[in-house]
N, C-alpha and C. Protein backbone atom coordinates (compact mmCIF):
# COMPACT_ATOMS: atom_id res chain seq x y z
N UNK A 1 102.19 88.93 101.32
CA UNK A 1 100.84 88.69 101.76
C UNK A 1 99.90 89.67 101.08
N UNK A 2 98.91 89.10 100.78
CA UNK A 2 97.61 89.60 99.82
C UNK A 2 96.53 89.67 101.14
N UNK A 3 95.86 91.01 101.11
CA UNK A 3 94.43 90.74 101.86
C UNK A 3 92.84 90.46 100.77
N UNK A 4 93.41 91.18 99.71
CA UNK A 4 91.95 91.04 98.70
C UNK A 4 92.17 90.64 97.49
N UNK A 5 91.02 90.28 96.38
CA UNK A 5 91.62 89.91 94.73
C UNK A 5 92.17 91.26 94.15
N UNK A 6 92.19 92.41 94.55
CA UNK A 6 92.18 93.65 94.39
C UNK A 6 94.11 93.74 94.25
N UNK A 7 94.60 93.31 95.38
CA UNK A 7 95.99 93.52 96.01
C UNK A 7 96.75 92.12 95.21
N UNK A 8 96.00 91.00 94.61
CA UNK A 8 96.75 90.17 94.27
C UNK A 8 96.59 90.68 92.70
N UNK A 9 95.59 90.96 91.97
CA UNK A 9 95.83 91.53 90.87
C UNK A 9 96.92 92.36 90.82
N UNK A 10 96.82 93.57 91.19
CA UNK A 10 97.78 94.71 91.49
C UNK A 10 98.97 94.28 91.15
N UNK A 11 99.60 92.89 91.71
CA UNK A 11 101.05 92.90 92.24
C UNK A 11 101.11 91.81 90.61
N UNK A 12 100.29 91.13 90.11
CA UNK A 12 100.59 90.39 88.67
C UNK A 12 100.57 91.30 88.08
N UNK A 13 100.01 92.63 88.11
CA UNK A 13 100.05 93.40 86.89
C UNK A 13 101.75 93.75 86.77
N UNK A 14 101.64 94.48 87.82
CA UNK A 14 103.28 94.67 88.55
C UNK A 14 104.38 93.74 88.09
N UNK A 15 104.35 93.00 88.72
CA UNK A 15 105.00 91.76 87.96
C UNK A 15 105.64 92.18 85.97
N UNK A 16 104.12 91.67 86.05
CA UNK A 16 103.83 91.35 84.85
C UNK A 16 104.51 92.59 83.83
N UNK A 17 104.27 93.70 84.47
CA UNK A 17 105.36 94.63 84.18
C UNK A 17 106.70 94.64 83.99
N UNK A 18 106.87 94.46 85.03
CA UNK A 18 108.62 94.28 84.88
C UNK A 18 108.83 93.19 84.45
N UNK A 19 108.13 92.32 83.52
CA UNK A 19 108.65 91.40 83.10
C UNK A 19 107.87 91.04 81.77
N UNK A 20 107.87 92.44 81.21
CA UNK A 20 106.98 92.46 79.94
C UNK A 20 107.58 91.73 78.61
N UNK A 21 108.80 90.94 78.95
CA UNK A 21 109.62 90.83 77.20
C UNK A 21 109.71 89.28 77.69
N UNK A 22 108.64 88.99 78.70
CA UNK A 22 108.66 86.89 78.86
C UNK A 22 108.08 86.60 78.07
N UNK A 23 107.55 85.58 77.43
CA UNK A 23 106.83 84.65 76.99
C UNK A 23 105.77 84.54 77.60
N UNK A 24 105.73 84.80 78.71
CA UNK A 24 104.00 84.15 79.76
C UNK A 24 104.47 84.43 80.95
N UNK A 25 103.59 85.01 81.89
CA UNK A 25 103.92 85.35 82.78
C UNK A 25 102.57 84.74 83.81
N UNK A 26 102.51 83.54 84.00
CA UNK A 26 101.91 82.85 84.56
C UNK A 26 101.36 82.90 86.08
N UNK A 27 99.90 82.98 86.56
CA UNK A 27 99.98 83.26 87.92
C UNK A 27 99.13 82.40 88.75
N UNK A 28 99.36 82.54 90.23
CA UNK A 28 97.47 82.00 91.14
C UNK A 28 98.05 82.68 92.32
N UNK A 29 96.68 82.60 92.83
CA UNK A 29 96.45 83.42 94.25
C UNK A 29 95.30 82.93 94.81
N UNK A 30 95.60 82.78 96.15
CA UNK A 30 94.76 82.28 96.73
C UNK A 30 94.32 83.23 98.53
N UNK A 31 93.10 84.21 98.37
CA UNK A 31 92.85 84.81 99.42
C UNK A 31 91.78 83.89 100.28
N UNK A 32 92.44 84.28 101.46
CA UNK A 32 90.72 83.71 102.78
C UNK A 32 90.36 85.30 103.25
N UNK A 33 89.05 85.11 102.58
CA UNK A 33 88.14 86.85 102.76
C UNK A 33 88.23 87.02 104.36
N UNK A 34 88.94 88.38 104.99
CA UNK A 34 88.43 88.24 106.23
C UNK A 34 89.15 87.30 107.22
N UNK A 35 90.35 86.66 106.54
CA UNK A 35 90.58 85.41 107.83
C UNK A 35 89.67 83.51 107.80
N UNK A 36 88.46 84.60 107.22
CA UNK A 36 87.44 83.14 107.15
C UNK A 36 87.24 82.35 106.50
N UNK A 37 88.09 81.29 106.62
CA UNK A 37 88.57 80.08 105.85
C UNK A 37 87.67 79.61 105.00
N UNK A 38 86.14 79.68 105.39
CA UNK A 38 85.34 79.16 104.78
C UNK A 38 84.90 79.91 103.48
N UNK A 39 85.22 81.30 103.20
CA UNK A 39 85.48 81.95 101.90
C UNK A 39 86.70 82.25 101.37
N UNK A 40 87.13 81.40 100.38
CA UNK A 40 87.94 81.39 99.77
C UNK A 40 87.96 81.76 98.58
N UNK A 41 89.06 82.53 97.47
CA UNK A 41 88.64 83.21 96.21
C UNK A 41 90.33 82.21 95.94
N UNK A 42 90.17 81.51 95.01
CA UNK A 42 91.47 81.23 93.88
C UNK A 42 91.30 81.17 92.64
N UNK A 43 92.04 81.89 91.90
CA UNK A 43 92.30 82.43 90.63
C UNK A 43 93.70 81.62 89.78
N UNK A 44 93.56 81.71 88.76
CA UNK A 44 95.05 81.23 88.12
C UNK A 44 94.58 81.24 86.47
N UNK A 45 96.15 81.88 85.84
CA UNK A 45 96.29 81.92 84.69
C UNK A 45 97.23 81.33 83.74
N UNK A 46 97.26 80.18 82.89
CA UNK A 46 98.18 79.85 81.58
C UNK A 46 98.88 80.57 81.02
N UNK A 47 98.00 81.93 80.96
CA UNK A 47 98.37 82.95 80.06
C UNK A 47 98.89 82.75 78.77
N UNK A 48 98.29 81.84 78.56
CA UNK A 48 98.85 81.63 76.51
C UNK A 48 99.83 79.87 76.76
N UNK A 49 100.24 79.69 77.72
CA UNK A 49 100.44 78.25 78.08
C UNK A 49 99.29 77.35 77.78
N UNK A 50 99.78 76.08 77.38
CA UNK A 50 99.02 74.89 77.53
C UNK A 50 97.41 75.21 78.55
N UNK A 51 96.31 75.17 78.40
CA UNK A 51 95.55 74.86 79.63
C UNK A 51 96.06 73.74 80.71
N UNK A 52 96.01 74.55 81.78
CA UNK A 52 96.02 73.38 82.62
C UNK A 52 98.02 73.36 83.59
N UNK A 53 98.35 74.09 82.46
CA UNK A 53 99.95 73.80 82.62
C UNK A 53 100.80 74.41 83.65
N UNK A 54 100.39 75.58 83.81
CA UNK A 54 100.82 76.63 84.72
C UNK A 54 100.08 77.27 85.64
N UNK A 55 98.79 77.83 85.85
CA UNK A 55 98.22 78.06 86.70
C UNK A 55 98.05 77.28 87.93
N UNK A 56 97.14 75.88 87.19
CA UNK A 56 97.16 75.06 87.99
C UNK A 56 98.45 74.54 88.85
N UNK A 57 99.47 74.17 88.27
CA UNK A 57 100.34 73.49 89.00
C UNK A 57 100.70 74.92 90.00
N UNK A 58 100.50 76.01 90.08
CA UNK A 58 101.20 77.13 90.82
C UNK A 58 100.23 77.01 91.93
N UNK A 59 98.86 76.72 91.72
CA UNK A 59 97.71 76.57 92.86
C UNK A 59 98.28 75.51 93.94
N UNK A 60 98.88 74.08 92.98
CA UNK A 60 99.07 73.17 93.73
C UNK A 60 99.69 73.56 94.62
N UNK A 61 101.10 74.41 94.25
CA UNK A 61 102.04 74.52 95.26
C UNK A 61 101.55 75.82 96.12
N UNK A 62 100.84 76.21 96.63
CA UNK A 62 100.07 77.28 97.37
C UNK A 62 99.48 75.88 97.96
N UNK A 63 98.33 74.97 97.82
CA UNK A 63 97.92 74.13 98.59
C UNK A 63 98.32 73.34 99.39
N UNK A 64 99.77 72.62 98.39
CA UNK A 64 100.73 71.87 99.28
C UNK A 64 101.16 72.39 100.46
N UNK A 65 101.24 73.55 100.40
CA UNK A 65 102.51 73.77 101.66
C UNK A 65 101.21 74.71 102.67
N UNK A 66 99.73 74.53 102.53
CA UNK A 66 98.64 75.20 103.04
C UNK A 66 98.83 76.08 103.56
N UNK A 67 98.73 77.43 102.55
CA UNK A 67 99.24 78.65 102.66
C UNK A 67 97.46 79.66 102.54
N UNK A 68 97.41 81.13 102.48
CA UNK A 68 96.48 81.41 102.29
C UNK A 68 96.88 83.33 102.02
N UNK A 69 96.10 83.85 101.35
CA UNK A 69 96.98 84.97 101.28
C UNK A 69 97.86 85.24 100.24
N UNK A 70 98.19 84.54 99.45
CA UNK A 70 99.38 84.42 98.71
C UNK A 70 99.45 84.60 97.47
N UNK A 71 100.07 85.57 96.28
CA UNK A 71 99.77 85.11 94.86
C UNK A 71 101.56 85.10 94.54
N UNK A 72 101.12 84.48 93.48
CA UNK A 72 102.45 83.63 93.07
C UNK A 72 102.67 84.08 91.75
N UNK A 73 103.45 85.09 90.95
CA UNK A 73 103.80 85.15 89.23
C UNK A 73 105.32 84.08 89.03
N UNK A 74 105.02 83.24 87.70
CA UNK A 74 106.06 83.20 87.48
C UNK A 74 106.21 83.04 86.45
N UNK A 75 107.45 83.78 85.72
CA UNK A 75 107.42 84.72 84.32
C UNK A 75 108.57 83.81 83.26
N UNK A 76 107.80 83.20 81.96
CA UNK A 76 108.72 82.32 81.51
C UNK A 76 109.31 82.66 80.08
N UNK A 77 110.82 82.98 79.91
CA UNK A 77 111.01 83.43 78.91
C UNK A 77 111.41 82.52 77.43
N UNK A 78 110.69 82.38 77.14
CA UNK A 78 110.90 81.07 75.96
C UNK A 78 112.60 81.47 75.25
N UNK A 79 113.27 80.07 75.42
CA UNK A 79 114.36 80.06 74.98
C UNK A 79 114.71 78.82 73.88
N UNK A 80 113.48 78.59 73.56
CA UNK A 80 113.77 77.18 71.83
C UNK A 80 113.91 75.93 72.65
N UNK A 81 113.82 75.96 73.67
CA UNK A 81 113.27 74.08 74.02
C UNK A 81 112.10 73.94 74.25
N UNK A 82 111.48 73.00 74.21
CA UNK A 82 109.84 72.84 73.83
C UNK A 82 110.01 71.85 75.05
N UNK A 83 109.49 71.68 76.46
CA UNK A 83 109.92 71.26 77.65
C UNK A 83 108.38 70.56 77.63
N UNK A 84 107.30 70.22 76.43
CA UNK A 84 106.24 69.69 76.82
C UNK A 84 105.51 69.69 77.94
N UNK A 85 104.37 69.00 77.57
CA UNK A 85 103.18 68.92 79.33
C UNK A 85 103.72 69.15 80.06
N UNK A 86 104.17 67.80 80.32
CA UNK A 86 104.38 67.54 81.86
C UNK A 86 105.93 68.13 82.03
N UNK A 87 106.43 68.56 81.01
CA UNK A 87 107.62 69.48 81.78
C UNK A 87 107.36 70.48 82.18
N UNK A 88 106.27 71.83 81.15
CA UNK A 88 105.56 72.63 82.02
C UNK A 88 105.00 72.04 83.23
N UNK A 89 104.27 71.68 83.64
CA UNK A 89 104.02 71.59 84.91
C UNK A 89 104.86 70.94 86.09
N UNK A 90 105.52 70.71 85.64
CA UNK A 90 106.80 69.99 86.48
C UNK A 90 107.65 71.55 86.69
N UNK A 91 107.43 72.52 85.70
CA UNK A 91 108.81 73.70 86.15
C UNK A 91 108.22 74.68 86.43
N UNK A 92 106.28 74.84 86.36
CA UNK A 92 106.00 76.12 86.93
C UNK A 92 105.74 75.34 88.76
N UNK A 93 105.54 74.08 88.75
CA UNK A 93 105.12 73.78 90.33
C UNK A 93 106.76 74.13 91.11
N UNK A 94 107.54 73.88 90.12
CA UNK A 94 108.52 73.55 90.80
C UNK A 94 109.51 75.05 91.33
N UNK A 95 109.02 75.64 90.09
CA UNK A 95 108.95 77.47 90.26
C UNK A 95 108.31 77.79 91.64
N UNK A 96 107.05 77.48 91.85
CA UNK A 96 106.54 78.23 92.68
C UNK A 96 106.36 77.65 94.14
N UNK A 97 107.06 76.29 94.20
CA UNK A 97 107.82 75.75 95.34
C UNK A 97 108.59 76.33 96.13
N UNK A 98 109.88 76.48 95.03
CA UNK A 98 111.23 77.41 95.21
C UNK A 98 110.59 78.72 95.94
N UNK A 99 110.14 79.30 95.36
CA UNK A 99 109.30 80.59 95.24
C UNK A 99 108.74 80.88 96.98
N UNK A 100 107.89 79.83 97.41
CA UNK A 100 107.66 79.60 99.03
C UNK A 100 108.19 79.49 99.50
N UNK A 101 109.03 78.52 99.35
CA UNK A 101 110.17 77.95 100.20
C UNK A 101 111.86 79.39 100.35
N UNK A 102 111.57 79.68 99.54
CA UNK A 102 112.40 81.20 99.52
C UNK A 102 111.62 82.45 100.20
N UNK A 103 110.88 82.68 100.31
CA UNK A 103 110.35 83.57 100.75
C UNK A 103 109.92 83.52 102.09
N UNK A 104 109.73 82.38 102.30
CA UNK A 104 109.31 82.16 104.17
C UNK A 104 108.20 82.08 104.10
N UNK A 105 107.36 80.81 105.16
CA UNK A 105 106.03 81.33 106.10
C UNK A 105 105.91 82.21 107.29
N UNK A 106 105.02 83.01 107.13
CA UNK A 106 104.95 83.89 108.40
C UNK A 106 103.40 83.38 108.27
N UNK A 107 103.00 83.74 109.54
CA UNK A 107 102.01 83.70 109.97
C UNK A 107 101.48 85.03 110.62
N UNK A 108 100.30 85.26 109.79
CA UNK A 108 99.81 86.81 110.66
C UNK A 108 98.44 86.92 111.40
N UNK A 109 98.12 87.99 111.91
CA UNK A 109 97.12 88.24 112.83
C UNK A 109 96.44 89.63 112.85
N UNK A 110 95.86 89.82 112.58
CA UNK A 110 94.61 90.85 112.68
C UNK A 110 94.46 91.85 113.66
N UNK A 111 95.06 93.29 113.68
CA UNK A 111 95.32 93.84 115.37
C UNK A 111 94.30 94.89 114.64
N UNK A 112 93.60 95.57 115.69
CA UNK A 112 92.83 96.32 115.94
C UNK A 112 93.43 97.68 116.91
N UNK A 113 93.18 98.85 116.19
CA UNK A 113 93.71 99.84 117.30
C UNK A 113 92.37 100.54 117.84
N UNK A 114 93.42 100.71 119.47
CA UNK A 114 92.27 101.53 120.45
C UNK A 114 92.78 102.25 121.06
N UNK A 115 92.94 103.40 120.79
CA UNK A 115 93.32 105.08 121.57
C UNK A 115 92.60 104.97 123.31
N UNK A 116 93.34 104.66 124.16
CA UNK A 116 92.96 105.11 125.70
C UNK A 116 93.94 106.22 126.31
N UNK A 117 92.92 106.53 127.18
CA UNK A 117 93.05 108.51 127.65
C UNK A 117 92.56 108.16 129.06
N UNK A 118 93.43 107.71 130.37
CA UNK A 118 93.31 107.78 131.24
C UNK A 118 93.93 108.93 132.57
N UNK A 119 93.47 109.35 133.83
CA UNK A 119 94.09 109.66 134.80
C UNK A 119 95.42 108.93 135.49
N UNK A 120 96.40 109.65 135.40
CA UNK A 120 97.64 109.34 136.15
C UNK A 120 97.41 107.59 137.59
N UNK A 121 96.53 108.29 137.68
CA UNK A 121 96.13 107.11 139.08
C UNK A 121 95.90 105.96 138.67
N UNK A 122 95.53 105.96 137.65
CA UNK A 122 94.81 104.70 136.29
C UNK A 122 95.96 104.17 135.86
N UNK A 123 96.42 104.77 135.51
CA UNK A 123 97.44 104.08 134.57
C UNK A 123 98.59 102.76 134.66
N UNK A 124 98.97 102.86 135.92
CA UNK A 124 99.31 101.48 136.34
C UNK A 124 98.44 100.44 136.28
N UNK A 125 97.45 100.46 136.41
CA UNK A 125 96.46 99.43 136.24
C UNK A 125 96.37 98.85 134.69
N UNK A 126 95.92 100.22 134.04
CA UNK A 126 95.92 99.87 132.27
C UNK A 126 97.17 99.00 131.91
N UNK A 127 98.37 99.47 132.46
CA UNK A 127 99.50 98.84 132.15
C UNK A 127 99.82 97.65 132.57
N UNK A 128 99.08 97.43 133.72
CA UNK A 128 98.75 95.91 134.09
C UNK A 128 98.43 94.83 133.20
N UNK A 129 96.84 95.88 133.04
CA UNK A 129 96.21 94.88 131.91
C UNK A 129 96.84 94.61 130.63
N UNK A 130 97.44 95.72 130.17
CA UNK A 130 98.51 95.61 128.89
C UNK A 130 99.25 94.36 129.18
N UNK A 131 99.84 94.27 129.78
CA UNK A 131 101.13 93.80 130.40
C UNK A 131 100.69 92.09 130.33
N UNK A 132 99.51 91.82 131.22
CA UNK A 132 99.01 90.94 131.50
C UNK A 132 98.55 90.11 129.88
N UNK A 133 97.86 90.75 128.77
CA UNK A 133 97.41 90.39 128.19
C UNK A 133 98.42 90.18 126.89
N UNK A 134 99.93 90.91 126.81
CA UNK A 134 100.82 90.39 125.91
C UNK A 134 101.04 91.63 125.41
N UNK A 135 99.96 92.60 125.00
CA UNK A 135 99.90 93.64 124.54
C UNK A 135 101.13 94.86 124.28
N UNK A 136 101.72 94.40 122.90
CA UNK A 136 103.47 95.28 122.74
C UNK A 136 102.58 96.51 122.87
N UNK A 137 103.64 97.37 123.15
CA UNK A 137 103.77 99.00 123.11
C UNK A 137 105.31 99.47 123.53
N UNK A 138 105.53 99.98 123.14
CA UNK A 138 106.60 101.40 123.39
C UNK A 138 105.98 102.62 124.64
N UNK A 139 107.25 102.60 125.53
CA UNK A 139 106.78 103.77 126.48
C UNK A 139 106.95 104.85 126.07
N UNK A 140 107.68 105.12 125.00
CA UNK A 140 107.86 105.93 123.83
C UNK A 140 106.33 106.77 123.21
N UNK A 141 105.60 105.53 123.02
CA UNK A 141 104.64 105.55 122.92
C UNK A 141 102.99 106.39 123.67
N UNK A 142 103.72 106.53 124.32
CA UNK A 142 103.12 107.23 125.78
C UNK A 142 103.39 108.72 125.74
N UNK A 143 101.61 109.16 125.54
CA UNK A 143 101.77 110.55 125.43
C UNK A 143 101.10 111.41 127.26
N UNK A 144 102.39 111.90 127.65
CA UNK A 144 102.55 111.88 129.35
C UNK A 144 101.73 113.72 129.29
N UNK A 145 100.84 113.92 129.18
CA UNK A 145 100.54 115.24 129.22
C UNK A 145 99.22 115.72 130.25
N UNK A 146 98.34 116.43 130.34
CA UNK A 146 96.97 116.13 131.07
C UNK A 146 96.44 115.09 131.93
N UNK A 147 96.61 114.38 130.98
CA UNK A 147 96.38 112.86 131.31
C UNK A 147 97.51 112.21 130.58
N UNK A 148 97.12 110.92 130.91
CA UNK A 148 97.97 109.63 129.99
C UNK A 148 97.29 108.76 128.90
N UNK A 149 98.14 109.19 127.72
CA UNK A 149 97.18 108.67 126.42
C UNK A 149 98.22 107.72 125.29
N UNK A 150 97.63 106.80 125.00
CA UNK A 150 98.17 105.83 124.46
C UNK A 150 97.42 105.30 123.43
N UNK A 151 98.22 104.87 122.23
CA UNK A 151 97.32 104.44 121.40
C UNK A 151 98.07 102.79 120.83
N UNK A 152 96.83 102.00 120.71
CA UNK A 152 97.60 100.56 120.89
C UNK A 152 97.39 99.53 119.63
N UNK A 153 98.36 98.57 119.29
CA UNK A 153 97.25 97.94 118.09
C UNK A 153 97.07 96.47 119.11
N UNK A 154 95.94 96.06 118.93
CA UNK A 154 95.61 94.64 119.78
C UNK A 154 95.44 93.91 118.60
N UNK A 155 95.78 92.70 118.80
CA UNK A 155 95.60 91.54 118.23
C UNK A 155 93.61 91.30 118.31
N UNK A 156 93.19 90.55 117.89
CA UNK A 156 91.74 90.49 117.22
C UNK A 156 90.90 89.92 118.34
N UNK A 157 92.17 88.65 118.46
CA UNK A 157 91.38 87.37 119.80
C UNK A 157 91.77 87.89 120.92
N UNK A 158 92.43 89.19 121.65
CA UNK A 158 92.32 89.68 122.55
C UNK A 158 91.54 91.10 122.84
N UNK A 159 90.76 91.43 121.88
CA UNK A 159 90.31 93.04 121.63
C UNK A 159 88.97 92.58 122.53
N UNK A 160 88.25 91.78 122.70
CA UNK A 160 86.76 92.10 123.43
C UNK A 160 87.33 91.72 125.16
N UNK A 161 88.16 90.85 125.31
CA UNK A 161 88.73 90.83 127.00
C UNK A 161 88.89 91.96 127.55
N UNK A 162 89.81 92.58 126.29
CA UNK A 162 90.56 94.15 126.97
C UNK A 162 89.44 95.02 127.26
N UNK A 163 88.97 95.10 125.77
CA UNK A 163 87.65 96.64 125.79
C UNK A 163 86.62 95.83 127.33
N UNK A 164 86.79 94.30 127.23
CA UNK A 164 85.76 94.22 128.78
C UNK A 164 86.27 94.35 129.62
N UNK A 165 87.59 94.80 129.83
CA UNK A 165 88.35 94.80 131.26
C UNK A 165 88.14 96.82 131.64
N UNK A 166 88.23 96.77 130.35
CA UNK A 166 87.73 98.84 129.98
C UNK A 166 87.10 99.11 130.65
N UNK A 167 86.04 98.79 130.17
CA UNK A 167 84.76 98.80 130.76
C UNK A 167 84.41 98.61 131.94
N UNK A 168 84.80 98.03 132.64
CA UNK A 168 84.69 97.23 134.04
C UNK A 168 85.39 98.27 134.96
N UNK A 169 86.68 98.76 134.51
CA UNK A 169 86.60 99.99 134.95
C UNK A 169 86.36 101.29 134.47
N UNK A 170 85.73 101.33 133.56
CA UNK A 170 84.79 103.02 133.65
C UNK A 170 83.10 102.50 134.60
N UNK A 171 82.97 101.82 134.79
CA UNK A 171 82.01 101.23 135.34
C UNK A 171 81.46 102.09 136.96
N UNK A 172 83.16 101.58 137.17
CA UNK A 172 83.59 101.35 138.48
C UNK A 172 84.42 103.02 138.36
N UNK A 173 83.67 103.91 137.42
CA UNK A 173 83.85 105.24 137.40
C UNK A 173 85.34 105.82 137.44
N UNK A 174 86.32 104.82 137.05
CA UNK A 174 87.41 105.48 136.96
C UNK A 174 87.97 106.45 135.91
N UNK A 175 89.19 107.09 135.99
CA UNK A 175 89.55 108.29 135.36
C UNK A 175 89.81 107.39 133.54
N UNK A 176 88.55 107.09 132.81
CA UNK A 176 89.57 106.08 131.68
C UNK A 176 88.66 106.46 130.74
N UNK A 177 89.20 106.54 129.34
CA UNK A 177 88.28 106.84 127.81
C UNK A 177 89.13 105.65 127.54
N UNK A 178 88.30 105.66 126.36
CA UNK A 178 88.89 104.65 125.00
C UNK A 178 88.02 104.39 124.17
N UNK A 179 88.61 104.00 122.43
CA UNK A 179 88.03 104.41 121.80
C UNK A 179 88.56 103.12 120.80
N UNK A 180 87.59 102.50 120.41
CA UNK A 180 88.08 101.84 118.70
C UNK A 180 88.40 102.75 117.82
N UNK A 181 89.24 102.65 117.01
CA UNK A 181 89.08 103.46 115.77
C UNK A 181 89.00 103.39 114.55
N UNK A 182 89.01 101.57 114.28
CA UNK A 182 88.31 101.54 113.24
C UNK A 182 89.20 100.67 112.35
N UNK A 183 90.55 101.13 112.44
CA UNK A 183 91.70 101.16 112.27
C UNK A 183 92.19 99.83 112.17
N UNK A 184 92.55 98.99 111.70
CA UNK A 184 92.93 97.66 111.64
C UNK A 184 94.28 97.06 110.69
N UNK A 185 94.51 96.33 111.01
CA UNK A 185 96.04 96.29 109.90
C UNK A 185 96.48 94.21 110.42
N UNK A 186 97.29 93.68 109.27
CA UNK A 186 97.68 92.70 109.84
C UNK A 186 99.20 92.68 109.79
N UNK A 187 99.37 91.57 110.73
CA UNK A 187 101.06 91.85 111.35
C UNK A 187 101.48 90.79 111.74
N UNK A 188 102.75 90.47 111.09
CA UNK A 188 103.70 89.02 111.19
C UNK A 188 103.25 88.44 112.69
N UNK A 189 102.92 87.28 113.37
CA UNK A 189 102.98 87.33 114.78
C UNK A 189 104.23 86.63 114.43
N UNK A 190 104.24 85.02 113.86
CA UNK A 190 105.49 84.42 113.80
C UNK A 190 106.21 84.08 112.63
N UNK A 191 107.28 83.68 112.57
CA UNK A 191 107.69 83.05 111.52
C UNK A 191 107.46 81.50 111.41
N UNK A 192 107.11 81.05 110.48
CA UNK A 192 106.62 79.23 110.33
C UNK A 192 107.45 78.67 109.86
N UNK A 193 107.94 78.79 108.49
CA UNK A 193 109.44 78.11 108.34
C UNK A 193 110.04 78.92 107.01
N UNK A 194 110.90 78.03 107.18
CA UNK A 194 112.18 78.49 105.66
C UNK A 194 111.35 77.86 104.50
């Protein structure tokens, strides 16, 4: 998984590295800025292939299987058969089929961390709401000192319920801090298929 054009470059250069004595090392990538489908950045290269031959067909197979996130190298070492058009594009789609279909869909999600610093008396409650809302943690996790302080990553579509359930009780003047921090990361929720 790619979050920017930044991270999918990176990993063709990479690639492209360790696989400096191919013939062409052919690529596409396709990011959603942000999650938000409606900005999309896709890129793709021939790299000294036919136009048309390899990039493209590597896009296709990123579209087919409606993926997002994703860049795809695949590195071709010329061996004296001349596999024409439509055989290039028949063996980089078919490359970067394999390529998905080997690697797995996961599906990820956007967690947000928020450091809370409550009173002992509180804390069953917080853990309620944790509890209630799906929210993994480790009791491990749980720093038992002064107070009780925990630091959590939330998923994206549950971060304004929680921080409003927060709120509702510091409101209601109880022993509770918390804090965004800014901090964000994404993380497998499921697996989608083989």
């Amino acid at each position: 998984m790619v979050q920017t054009s930044e991270e999918a470059r990176a990993f063709i250069a990479e690639r492209s590295s360790l696989n400096s004595r191919a013939n062409h090392n052919c690529w596409g990538y396709k990011i959603s800025k942000e999650f938000n489908h409606n900005t999309v950045e896709v890129f793709s290269s021939d790299d000294g292939e036919p136009s048309g031959t390899a990039g493209k067909p590597i896009i296709g197979a990123i579209e087919k299987n409606e993926i997002t996130n994703i860049v795809i190298v695949v590195s071709r070492y010329y061996g004296g058969h001349k596999l024409g058009i439509r055989g290039l594009i028949d063996a980089y789609s078919q490359s970067a089929l394999l390529t998905i279909k080997s690697s797995g869909l996961y599906a990820y999600s956007l967690f947000e961390n928020v450091d809370i610093t409550c009173g002992y008396s509180e804390w069953p409650r917080i853990q309620y709401e944790i509890q209630k809302l799906d929210i993994k943690y480790k009791n491990s996790e749980i720093d038992f000192t002064e107070k009780a302080s925990l630091s959590l990553m939330v998923e994206s579509n549950k971060i304004d319920q929680f921080t409003g359930i927060l709120e509702t009780y510091k409101a209601n003047r109880l022993e509770l801090d918390y804090k965004l921090t800014g901090n964000s990361t994404f993380h497998i929720t499921k697996k989608l298929k083989n």
